[in-house]
Each structure stands twice: as C-alpha cells, then as structure tokens.
Protein backbone atom coordinates (compact mmCIF):
# COMPACT_ATOMS: atom_id res chain seq x y z
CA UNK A 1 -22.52 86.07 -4.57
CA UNK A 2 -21.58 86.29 -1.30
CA UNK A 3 -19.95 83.49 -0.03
CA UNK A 4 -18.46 80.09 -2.20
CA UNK A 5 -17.79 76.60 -1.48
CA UNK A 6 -15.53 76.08 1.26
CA UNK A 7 -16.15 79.18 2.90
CA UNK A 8 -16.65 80.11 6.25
CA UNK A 9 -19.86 82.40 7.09
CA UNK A 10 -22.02 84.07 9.24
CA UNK A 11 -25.70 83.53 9.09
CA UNK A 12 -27.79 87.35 9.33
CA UNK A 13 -30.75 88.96 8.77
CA UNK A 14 -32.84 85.74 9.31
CA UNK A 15 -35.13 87.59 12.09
CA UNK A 16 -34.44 83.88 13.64
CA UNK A 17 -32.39 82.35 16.44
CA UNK A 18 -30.22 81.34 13.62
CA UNK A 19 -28.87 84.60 13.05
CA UNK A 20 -25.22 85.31 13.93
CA UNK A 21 -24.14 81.23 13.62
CA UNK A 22 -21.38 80.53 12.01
CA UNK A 23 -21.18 78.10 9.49
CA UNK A 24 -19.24 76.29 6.74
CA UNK A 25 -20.29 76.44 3.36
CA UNK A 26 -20.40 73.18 2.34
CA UNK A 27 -21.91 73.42 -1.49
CA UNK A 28 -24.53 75.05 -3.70
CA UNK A 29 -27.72 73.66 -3.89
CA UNK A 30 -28.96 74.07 -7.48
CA UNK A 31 -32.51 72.47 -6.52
CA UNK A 32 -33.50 74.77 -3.57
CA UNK A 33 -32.35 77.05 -5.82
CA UNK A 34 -33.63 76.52 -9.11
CA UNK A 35 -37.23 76.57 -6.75
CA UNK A 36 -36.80 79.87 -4.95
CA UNK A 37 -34.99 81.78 -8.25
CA UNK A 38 -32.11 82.76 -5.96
CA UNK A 39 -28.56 80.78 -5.00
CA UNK A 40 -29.10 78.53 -1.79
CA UNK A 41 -25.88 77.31 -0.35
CA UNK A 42 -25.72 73.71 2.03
CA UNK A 43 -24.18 74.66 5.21
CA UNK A 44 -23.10 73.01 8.49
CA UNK A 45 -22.95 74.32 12.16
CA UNK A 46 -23.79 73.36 15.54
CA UNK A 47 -27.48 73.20 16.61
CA UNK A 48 -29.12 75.35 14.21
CA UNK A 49 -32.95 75.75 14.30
CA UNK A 50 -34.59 74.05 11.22
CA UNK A 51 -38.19 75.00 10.05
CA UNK A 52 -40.93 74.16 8.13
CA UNK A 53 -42.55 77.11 6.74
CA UNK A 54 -42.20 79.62 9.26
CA UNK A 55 -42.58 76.98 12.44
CA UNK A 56 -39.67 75.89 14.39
CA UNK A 57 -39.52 72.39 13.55
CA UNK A 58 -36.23 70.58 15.21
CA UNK A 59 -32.21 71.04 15.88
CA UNK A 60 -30.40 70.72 12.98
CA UNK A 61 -26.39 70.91 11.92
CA UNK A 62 -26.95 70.90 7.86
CA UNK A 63 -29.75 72.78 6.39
CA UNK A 64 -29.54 75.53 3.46
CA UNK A 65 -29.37 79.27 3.65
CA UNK A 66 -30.15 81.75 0.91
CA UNK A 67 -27.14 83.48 -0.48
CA UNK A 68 -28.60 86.76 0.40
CA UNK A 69 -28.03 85.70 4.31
CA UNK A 70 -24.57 85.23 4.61
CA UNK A 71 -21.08 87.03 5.13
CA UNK A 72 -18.23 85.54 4.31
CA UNK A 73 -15.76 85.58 7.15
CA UNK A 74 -11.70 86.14 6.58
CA UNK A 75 -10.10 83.97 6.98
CA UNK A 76 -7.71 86.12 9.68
CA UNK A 77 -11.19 86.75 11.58
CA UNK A 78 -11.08 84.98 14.60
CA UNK A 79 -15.34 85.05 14.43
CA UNK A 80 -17.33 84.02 17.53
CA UNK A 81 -20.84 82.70 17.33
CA UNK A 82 -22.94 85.22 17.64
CA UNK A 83 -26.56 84.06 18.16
CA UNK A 84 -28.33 85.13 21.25
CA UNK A 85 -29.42 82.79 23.84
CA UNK A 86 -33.04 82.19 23.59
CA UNK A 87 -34.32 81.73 27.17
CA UNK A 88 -38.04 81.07 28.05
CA UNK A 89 -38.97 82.02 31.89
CA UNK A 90 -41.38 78.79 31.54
CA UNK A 91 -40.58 76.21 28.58
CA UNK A 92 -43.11 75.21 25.97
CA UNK A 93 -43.75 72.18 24.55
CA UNK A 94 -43.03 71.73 20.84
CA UNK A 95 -47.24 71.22 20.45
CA UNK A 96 -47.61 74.33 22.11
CA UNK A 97 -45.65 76.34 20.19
CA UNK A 98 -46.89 75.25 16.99
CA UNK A 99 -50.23 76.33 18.18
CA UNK A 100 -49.81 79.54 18.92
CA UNK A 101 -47.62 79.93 16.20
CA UNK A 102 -50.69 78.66 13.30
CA UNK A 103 -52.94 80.75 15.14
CA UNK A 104 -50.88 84.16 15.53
CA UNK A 105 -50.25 83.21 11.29
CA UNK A 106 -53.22 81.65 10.37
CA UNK A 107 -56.65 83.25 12.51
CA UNK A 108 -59.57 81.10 11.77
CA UNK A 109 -62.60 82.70 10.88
C-alpha cells in the first residue's frame, strides 16, 4: 500500500481539482473497499471537491480516496498544496453544471 493510518499524503492522478491536496490519512475504510475490490483510505483536508459519480457535487473536508491515488509524504517534506486554482471567466451555477455535465456523459437519443 501506499500510505497507512496516520499518514500524511498527497492526492494525484485524480484528473480532478482534487489532485495535488494534501491530506491526512485518517483510517481504512474496509466498506468502500470491500465494494470497489481495492483499499480506500478516509482522509481529511481543506475544501476538497466531493462527487457523485463523476458530477461535482459539494465542498467537502473528509471523503475517501483509493489507495492507488496517494503518496505518502516524509515526514521532513515541508509539502505545499498543490492543486491548481480553478477559475471560471463567468461562474456557473451548480444546475448548470450538472447539465452539461449529464449531457457531455450521457447524450440522449
């Protein structure tokens, strides 16, 4: 595994906002994983981006991570947040959003 309880870690290869947060490992979550047939770890951060499916859903500081997407971090390693700042030149609603995001997914015939 990468990372154990107590650890602190950095989230990657996401393809989301998410990637580059660090965050502290908090426990392993046998349920999550005993449903996706991989380890998935509890962790805690500031303002991460929860989903549901593949939809940006809300802000979040506990949610659960998949083993396979995240680095342990030294303890020596001063690590700064990573994640890039996600600026929109015009600001969607939440409804909005959603929409296009089912229908860029999901195409009705």
């Amino acid at each position: 595994m990468n990372v154990k309880q107590g650890d602190r870690a950095r989230i990657v290869r996401t393809n989301t906002p998410n990637d580059g947060a660090i965050v502290d490992v908090i426990e392993f979550d046998e349920q999550w994983s005993s449903m996706a047939k991989k380890p998935i770890w509890v962790v805690k951060a500031a303002k991460l981006l929860g989903f549901k499916g593949v939809v940006p859903y809300t802000v979040i500081d506990e949610g659960v991570v998949p083993d396979a997407n995240l680095r342990r971090i030294r303890d020596d390693d001063p690590a700064i947040d990573k994640r890039e700042r996600v600026d929109l030149d015009e600001p969607e609603s939440l409804g909005d959003a959603v929409r296009k995001a089912t229908e860029t997914l999901c195409p009705t015939i």
